[in-house]
PDB file of N, CA and C in Angstrom:
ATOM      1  N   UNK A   1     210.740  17.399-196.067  1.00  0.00           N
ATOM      2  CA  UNK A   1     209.653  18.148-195.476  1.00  0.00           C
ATOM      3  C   UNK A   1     209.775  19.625-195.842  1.00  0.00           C
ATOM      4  N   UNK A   2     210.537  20.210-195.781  1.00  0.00           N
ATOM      5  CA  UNK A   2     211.348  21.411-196.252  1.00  0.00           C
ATOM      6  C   UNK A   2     210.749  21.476-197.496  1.00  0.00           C
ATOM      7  N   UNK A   3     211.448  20.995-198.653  1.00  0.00           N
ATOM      8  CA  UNK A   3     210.975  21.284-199.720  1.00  0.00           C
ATOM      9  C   UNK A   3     209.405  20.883-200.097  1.00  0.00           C
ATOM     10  N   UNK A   4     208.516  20.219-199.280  1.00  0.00           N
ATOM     11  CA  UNK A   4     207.105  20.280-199.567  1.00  0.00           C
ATOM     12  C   UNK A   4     206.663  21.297-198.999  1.00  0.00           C
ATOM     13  N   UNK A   5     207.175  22.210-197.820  1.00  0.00           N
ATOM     14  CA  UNK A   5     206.358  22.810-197.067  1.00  0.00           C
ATOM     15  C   UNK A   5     206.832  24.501-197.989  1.00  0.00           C
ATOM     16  N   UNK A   6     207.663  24.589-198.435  1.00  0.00           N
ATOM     17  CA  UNK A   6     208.228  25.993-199.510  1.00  0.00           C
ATOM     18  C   UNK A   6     207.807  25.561-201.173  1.00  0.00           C
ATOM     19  N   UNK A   7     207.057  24.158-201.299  1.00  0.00           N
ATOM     20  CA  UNK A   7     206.020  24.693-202.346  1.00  0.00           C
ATOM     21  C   UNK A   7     204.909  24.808-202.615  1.00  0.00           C
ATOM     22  N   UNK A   8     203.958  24.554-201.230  1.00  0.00           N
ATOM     23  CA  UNK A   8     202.597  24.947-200.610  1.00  0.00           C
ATOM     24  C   UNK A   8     203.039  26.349-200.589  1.00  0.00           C
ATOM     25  N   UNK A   9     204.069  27.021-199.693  1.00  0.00           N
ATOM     26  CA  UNK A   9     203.589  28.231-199.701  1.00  0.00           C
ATOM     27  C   UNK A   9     204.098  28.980-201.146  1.00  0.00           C
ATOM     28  N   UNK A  10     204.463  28.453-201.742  1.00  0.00           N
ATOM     29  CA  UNK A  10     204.392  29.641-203.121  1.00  0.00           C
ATOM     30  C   UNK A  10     203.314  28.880-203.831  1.00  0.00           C
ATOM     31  N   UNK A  11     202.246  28.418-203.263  1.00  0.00           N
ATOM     32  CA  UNK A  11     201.232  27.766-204.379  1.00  0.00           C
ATOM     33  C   UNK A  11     201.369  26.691-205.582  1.00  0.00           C
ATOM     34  N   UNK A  12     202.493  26.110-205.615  1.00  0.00           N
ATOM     35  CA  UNK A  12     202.465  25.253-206.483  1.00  0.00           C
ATOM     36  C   UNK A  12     202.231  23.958-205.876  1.00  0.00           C
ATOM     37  N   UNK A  13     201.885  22.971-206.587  1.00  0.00           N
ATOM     38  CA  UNK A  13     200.865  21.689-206.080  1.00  0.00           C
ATOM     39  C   UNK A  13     202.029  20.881-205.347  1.00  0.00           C
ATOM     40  N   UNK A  14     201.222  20.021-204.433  1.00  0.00           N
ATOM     41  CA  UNK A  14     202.285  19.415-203.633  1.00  0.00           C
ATOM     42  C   UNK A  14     202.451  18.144-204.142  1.00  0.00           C
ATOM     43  N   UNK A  15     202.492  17.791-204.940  1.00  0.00           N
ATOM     44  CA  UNK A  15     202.508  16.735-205.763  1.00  0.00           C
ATOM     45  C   UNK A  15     204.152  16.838-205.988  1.00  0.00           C
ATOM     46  N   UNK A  16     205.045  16.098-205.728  1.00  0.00           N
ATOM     47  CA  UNK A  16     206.330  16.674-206.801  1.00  0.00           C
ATOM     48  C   UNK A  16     206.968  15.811-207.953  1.00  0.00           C
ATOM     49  N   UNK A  17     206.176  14.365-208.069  1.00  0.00           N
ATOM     50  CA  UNK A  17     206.674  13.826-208.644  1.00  0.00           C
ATOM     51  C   UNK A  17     205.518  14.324-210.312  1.00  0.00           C
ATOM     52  N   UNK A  18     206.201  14.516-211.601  1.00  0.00           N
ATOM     53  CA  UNK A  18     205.684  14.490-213.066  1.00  0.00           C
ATOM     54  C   UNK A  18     204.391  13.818-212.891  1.00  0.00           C
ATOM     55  N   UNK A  19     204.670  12.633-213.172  1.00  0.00           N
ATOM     56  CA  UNK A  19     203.515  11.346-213.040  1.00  0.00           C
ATOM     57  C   UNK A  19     202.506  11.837-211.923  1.00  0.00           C
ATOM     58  N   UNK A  20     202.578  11.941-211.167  1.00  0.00           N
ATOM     59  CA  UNK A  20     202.201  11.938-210.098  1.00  0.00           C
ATOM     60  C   UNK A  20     200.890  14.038-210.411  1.00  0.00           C
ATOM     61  N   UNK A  21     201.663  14.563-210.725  1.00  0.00           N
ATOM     62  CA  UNK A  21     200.926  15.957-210.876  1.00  0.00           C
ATOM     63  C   UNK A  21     200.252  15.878-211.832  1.00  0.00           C
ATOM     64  N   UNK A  22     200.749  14.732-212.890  1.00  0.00           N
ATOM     65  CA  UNK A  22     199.577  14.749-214.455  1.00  0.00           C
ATOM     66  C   UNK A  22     198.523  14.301-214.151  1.00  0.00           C
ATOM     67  N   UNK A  23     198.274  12.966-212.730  1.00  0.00           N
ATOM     68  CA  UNK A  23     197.247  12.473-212.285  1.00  0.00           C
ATOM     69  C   UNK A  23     196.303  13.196-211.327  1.00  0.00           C
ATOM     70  N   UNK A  24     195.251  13.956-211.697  1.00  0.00           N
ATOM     71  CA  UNK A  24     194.249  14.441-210.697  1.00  0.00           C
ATOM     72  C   UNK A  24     193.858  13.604-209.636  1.00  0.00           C
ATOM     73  N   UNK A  25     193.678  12.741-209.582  1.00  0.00           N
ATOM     74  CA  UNK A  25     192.692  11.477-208.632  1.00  0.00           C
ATOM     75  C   UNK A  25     194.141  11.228-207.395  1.00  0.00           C
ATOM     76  N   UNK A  26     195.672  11.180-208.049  1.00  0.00           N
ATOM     77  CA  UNK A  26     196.425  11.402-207.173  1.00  0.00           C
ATOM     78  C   UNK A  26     196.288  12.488-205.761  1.00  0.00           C
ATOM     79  N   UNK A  27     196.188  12.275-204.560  1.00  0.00           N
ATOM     80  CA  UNK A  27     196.314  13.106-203.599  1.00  0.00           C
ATOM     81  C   UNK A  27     197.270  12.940-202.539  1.00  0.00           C
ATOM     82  N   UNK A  28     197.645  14.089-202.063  1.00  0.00           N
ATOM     83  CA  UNK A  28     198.839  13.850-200.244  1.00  0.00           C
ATOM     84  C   UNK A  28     198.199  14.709-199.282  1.00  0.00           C
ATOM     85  N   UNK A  29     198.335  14.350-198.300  1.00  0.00           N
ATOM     86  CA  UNK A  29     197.865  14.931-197.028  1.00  0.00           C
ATOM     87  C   UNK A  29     198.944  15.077-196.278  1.00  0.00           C
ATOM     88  N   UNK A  30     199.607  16.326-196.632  1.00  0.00           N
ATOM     89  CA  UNK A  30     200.785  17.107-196.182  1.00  0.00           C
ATOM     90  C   UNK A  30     200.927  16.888-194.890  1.00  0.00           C
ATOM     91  N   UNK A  31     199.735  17.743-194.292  1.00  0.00           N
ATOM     92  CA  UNK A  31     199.838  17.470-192.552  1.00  0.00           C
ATOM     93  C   UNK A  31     199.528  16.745-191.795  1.00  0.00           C
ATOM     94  N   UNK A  32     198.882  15.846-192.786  1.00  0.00           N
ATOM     95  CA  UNK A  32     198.427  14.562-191.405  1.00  0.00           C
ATOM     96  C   UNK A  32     198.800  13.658-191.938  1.00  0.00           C
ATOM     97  N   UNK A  33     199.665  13.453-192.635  1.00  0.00           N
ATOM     98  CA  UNK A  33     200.674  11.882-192.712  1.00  0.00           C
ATOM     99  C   UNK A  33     201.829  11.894-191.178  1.00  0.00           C
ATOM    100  N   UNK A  34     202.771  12.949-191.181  1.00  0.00           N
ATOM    101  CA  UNK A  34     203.343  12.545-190.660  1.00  0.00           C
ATOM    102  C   UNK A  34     202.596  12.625-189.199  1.00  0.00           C
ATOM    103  N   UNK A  35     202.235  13.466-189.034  1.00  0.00           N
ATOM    104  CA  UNK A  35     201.592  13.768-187.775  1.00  0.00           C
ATOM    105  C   UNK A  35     200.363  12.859-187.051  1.00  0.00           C
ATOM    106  N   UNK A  36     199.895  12.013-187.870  1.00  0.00           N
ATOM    107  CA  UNK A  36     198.476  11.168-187.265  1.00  0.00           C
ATOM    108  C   UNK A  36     199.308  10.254-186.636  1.00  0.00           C
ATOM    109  N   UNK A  37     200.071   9.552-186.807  1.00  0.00           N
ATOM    110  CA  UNK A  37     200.322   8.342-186.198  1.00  0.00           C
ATOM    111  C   UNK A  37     201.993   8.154-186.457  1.00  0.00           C
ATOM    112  N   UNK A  38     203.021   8.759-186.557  1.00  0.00           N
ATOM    113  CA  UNK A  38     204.561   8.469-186.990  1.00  0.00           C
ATOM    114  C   UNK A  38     204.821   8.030-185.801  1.00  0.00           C
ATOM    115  N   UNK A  39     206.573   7.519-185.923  1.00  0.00           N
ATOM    116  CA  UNK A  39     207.017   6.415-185.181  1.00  0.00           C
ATOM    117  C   UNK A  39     207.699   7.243-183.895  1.00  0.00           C
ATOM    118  N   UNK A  40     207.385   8.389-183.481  1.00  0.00           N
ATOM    119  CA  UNK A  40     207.342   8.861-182.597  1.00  0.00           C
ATOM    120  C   UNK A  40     206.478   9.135-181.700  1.00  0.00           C
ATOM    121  N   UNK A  41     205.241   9.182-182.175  1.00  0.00           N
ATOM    122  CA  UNK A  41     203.785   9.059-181.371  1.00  0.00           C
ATOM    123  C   UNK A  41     203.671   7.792-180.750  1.00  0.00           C
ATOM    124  N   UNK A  42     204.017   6.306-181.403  1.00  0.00           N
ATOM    125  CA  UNK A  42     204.081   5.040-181.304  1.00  0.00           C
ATOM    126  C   UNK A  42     204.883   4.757-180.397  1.00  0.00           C
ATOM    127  N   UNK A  43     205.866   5.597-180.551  1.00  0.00           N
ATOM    128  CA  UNK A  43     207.427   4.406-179.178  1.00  0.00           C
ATOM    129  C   UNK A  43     207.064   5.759-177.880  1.00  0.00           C
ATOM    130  N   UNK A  44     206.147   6.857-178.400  1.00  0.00           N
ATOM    131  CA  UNK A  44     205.709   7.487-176.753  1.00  0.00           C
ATOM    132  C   UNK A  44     204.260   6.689-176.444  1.00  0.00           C
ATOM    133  N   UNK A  45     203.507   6.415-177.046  1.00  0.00           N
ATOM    134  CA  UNK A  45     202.694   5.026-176.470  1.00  0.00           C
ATOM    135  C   UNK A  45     203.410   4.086-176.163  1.00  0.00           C
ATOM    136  N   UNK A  46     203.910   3.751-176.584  1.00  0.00           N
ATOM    137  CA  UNK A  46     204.780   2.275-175.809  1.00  0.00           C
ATOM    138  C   UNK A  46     205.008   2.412-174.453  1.00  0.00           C
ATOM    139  N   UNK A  47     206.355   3.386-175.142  1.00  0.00           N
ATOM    140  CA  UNK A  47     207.419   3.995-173.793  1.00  0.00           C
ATOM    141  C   UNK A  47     206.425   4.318-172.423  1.00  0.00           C
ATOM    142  N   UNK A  48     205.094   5.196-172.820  1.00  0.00           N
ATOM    143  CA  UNK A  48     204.312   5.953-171.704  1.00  0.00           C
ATOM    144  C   UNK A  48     203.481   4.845-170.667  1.00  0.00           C
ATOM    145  N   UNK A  49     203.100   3.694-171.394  1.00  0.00           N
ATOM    146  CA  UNK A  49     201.808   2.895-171.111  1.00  0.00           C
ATOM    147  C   UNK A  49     201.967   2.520-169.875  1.00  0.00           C
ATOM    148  N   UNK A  50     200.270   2.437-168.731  1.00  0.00           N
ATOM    149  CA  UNK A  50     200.647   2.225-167.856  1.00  0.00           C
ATOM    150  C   UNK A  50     201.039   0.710-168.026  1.00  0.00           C
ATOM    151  N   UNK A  51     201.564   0.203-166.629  1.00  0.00           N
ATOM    152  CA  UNK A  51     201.691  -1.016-166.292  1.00  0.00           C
ATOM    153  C   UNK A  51     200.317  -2.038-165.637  1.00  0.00           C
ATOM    154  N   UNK A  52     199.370  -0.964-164.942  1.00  0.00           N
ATOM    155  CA  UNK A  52     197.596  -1.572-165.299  1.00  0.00           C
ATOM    156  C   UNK A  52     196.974  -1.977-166.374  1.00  0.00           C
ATOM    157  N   UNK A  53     196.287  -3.405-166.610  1.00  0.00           N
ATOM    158  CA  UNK A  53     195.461  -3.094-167.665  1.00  0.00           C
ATOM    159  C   UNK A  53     194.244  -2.337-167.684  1.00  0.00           C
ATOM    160  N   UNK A  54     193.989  -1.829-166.681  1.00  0.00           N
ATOM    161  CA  UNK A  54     192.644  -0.829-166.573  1.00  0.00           C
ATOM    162  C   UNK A  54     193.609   0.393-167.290  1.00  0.00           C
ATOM    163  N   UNK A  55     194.659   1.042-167.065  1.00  0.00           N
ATOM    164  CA  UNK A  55     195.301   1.932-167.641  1.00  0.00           C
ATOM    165  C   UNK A  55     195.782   1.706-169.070  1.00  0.00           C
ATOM    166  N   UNK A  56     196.047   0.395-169.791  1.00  0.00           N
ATOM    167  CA  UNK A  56     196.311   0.231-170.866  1.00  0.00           C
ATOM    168  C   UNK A  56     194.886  -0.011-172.035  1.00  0.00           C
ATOM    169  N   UNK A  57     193.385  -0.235-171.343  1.00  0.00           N
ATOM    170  CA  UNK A  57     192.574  -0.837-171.932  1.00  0.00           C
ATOM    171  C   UNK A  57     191.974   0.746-172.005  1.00  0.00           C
ATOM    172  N   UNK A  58     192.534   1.623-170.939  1.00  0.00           N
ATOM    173  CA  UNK A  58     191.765   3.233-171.435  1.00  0.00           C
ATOM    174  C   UNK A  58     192.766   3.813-172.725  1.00  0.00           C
ATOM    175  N   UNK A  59     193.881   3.342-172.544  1.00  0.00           N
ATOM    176  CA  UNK A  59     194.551   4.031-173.800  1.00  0.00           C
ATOM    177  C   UNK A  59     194.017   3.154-174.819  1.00  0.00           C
ATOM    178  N   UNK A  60     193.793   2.504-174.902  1.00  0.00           N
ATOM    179  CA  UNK A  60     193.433   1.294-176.026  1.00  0.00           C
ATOM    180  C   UNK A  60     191.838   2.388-176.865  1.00  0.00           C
ATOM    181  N   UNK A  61     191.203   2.490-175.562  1.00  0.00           N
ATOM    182  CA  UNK A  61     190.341   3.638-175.803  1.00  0.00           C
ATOM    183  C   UNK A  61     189.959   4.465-176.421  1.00  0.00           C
ATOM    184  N   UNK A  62     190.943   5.347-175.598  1.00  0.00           N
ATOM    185  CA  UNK A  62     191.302   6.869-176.290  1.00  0.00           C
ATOM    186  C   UNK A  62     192.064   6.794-177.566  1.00  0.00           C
ATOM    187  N   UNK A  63     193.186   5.537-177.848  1.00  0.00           N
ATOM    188  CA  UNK A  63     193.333   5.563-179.472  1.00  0.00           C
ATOM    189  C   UNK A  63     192.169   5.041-180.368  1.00  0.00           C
ATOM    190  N   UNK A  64     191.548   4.804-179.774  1.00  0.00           N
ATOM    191  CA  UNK A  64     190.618   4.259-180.749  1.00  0.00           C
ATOM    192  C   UNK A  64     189.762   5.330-180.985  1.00  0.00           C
ATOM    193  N   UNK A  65     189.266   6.036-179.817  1.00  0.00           N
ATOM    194  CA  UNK A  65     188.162   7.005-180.298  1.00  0.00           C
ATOM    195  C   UNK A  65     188.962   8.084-181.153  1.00  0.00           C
ATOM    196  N   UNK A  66     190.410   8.093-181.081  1.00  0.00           N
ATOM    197  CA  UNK A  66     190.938   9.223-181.731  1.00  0.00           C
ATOM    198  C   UNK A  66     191.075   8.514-183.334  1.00  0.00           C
ATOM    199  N   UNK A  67     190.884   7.855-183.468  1.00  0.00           N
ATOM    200  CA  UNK A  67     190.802   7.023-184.917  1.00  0.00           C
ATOM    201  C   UNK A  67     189.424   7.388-185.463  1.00  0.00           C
ATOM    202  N   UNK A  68     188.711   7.113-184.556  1.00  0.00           N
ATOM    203  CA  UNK A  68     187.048   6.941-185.264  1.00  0.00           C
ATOM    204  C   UNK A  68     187.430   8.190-185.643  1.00  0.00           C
ATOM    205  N   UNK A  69     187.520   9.301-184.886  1.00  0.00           N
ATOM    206  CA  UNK A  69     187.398  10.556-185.060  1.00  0.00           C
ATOM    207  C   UNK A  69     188.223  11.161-186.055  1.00  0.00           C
ATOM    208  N   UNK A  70     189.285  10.814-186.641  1.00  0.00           N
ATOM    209  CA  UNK A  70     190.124  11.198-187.621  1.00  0.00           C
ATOM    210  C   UNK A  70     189.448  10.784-188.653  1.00  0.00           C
ATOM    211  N   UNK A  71     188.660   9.308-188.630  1.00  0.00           N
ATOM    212  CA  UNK A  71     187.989   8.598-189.989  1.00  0.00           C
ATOM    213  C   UNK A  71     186.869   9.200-190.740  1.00  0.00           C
ATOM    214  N   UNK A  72     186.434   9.602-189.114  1.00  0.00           N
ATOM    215  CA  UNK A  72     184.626  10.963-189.798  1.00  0.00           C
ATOM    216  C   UNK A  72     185.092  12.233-190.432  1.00  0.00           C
ATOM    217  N   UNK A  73     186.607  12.757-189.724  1.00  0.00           N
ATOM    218  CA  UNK A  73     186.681  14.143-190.272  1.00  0.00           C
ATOM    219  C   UNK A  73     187.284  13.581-191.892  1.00  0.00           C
ATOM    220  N   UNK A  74     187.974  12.842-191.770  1.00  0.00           N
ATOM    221  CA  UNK A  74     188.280  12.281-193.449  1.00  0.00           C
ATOM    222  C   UNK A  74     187.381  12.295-194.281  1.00  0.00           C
ATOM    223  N   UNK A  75     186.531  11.152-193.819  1.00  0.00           N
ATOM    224  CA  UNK A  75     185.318  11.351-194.519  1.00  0.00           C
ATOM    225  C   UNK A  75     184.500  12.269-194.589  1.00  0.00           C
ATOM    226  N   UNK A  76     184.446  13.261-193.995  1.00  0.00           N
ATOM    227  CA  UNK A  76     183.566  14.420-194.529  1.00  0.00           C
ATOM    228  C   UNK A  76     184.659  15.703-195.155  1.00  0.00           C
ATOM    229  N   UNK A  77     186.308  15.108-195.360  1.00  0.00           N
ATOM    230  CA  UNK A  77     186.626  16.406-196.059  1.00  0.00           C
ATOM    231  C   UNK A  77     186.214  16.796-197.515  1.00  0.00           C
ATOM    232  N   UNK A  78     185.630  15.512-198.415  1.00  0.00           N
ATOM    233  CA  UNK A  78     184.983  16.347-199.437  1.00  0.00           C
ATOM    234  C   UNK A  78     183.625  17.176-199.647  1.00  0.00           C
ATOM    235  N   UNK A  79     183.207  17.023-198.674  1.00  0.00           N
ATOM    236  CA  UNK A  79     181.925  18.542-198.655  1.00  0.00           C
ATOM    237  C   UNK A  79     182.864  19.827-197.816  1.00  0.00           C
ATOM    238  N   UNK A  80     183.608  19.304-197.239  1.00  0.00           N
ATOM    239  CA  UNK A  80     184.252  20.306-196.267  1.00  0.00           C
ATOM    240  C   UNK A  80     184.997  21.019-197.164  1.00  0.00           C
ATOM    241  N   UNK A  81     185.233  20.190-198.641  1.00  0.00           N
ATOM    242  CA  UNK A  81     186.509  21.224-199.579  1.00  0.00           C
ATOM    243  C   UNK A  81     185.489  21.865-200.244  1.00  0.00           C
ATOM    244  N   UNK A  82     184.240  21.750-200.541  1.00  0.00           N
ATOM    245  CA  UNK A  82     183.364  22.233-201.381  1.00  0.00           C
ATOM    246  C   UNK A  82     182.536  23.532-200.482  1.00  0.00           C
ATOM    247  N   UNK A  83     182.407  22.854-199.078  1.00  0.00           N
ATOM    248  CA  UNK A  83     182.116  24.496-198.157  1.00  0.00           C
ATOM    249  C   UNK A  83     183.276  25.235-198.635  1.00  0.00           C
ATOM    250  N   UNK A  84     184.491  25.300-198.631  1.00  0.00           N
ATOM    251  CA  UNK A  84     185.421  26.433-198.382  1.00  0.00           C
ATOM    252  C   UNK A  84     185.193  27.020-199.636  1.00  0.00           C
ATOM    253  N   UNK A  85     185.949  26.131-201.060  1.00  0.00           N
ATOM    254  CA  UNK A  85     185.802  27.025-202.185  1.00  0.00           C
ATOM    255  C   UNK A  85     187.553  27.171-202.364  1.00  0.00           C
ATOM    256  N   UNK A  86     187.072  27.632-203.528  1.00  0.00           N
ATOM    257  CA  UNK A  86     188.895  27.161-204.044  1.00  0.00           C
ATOM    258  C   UNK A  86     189.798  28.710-203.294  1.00  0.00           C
ATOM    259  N   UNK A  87     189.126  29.488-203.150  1.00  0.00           N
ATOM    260  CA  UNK A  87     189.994  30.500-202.752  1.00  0.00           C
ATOM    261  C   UNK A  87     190.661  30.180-201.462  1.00  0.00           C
ATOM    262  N   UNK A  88     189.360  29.520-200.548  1.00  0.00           N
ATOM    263  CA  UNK A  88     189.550  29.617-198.849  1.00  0.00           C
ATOM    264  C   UNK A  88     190.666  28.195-199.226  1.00  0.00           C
ATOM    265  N   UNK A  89     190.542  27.327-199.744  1.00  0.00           N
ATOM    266  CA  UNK A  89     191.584  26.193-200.012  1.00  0.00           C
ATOM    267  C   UNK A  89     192.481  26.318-200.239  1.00  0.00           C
ATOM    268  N   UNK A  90     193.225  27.847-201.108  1.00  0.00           N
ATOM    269  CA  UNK A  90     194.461  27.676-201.219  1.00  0.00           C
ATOM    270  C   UNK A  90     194.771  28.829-200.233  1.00  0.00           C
ATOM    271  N   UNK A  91     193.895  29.317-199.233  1.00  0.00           N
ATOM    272  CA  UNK A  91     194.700  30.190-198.062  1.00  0.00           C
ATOM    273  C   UNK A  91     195.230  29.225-197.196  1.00  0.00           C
ATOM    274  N   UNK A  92     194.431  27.708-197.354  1.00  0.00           N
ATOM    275  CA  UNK A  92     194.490  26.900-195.787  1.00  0.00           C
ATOM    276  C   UNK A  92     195.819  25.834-196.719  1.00  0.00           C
ATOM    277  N   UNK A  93     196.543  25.890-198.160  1.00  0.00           N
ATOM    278  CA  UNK A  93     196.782  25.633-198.166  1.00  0.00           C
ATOM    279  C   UNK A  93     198.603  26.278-198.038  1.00  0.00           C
ATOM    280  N   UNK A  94     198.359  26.997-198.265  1.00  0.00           N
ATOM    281  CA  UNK A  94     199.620  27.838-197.962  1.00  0.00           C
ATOM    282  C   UNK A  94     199.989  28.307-196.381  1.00  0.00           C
ATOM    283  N   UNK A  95     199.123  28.191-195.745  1.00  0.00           N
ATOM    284  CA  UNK A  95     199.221  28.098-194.149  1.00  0.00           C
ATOM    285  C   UNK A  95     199.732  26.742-193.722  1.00  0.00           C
ATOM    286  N   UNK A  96     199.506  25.579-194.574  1.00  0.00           N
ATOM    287  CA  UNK A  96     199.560  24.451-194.009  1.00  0.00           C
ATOM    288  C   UNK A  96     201.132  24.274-194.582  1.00  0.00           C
ATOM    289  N   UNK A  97     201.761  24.897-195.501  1.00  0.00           N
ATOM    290  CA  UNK A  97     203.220  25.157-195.945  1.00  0.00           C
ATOM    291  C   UNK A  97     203.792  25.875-194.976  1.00  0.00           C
ATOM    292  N   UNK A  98     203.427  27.237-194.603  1.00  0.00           N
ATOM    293  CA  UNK A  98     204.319  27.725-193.078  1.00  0.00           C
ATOM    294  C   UNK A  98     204.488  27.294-192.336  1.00  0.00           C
ATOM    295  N   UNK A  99     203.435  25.740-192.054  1.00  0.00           N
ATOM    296  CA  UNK A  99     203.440  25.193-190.193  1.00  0.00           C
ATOM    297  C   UNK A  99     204.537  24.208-190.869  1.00  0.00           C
ATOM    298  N   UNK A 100     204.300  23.742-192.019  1.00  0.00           N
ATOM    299  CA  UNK A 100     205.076  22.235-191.807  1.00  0.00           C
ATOM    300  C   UNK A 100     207.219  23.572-192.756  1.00  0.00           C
ATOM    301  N   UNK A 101     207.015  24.186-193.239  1.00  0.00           N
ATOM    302  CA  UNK A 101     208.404  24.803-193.005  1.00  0.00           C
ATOM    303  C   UNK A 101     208.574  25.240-191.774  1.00  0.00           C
ATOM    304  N   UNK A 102     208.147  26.170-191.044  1.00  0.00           N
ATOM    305  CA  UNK A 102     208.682  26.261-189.259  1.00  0.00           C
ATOM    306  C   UNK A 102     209.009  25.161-189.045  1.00  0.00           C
ATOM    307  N   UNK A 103     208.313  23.714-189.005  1.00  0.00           N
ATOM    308  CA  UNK A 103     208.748  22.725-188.108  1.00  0.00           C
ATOM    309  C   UNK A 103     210.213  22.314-188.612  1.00  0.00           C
ATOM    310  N   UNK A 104     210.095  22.000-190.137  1.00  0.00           N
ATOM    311  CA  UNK A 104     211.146  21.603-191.051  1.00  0.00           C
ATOM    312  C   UNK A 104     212.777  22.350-190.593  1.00  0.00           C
ATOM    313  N   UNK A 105     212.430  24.117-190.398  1.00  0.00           N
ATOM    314  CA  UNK A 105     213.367  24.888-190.112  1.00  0.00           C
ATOM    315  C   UNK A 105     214.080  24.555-188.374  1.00  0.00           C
ATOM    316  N   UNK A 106     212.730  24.649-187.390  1.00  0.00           N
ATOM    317  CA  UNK A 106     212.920  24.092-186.082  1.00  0.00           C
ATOM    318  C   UNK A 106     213.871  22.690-186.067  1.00  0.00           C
ATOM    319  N   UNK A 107     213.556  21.919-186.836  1.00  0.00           N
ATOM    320  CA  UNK A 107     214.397  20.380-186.474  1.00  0.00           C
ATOM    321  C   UNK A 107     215.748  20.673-187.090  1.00  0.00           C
ATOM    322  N   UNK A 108     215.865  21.440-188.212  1.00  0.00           N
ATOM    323  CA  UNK A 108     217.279  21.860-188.537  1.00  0.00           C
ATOM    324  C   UNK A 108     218.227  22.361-187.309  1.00  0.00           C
ATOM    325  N   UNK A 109     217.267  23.469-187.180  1.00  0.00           N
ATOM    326  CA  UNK A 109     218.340  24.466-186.000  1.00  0.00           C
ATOM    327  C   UNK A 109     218.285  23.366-184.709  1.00  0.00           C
ATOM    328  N   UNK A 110     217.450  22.778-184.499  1.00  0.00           N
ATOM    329  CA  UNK A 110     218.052  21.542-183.058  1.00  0.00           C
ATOM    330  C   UNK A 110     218.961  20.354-183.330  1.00  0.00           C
ATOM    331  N   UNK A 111     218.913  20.481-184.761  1.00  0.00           N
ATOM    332  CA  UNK A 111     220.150  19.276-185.094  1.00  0.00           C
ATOM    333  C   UNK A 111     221.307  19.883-184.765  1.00  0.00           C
ATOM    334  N   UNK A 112     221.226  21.202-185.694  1.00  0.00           N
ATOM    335  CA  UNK A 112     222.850  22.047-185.695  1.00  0.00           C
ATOM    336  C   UNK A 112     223.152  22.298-184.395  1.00  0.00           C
ATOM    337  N   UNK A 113     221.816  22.596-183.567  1.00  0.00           N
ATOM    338  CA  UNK A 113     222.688  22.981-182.069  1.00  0.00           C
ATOM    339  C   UNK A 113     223.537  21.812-181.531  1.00  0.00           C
ATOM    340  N   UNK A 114     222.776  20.484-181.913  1.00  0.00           N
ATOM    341  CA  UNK A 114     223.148  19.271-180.950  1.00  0.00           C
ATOM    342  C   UNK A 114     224.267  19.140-181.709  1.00  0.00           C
ATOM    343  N   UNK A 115     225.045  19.179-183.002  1.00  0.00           N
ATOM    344  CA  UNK A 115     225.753  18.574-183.614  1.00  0.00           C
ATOM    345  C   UNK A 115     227.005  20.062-183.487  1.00  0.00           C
ATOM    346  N   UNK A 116     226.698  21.010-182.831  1.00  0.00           N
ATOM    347  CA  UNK A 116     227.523  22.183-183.473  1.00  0.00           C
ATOM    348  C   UNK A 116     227.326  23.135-181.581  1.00  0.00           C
ATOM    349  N   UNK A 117     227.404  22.630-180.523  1.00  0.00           N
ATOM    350  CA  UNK A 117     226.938  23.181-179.083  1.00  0.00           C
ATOM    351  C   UNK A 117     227.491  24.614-179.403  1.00  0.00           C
ATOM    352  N   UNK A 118     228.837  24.839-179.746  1.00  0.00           N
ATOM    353  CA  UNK A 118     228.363  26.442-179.444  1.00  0.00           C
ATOM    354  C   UNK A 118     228.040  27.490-180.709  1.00  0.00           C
ATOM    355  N   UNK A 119     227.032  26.930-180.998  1.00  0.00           N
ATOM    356  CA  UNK A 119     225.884  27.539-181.824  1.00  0.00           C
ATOM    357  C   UNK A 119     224.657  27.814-180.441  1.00  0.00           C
ATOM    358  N   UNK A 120     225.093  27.206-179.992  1.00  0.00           N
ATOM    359  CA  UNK A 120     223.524  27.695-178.615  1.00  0.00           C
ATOM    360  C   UNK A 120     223.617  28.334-177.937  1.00  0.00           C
TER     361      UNK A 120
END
């Protein structure tokens, strides 16, 4: 994560594999892979759910409408890349390199604390 998120912000493509950067039609979605749905969002649905099914059939719900809703903004990010324009694209893309290095840097320093206590 580290090293994708320090070569968004110096502008070079996030692509890192050869093959992979020679192919245009190739794409990654830096910030919303891990973040839409990883196996931490999943075992806190689990873990959280009520024990009602009136409480489990509203989460059933609310993930769902949060799906539809991820599927429309997907689908409309190619007019949405063509509103911005290549300039405003590579500001939002080098911003989207600082959030995901902070986080990258954040999970470091909470490992070292947990693995290293008087570091805290």
């Amino acid at each position: 994560m580290l090293p994708l998120g320090l070569r968004l912000l110096e502008g070079r493509p996030a692509l890192l594999g050869s093959a992979l950067a020679d192919n245009p039609a190739a794409a990654i979605v830096p910030i919303g892979v891990p973040l839409m749905a990883g196996p931490g969002t999943i075992s806190l649905v689990v873990a959280e759910a009520p024990s009602a099914w009136t409480g489990r059939r509203l989460v059933s719900l609310v993930i769902g409408a949060i799906a539809m809703g991820l599927y429309l903004f997907l689908q409309f990010t190619p007019r949405l890349r063509g509103w911005l324009g290549q300039t405003r694209e590579r500001v939002l893309q080098r911003l989207m390199g600082l959030l995901i290095t902070a986080v990258a840097v954040q999970i470091l320093v909470n490992g070292l604390k947990g693995c290293f206590p008087i570091l805290a």
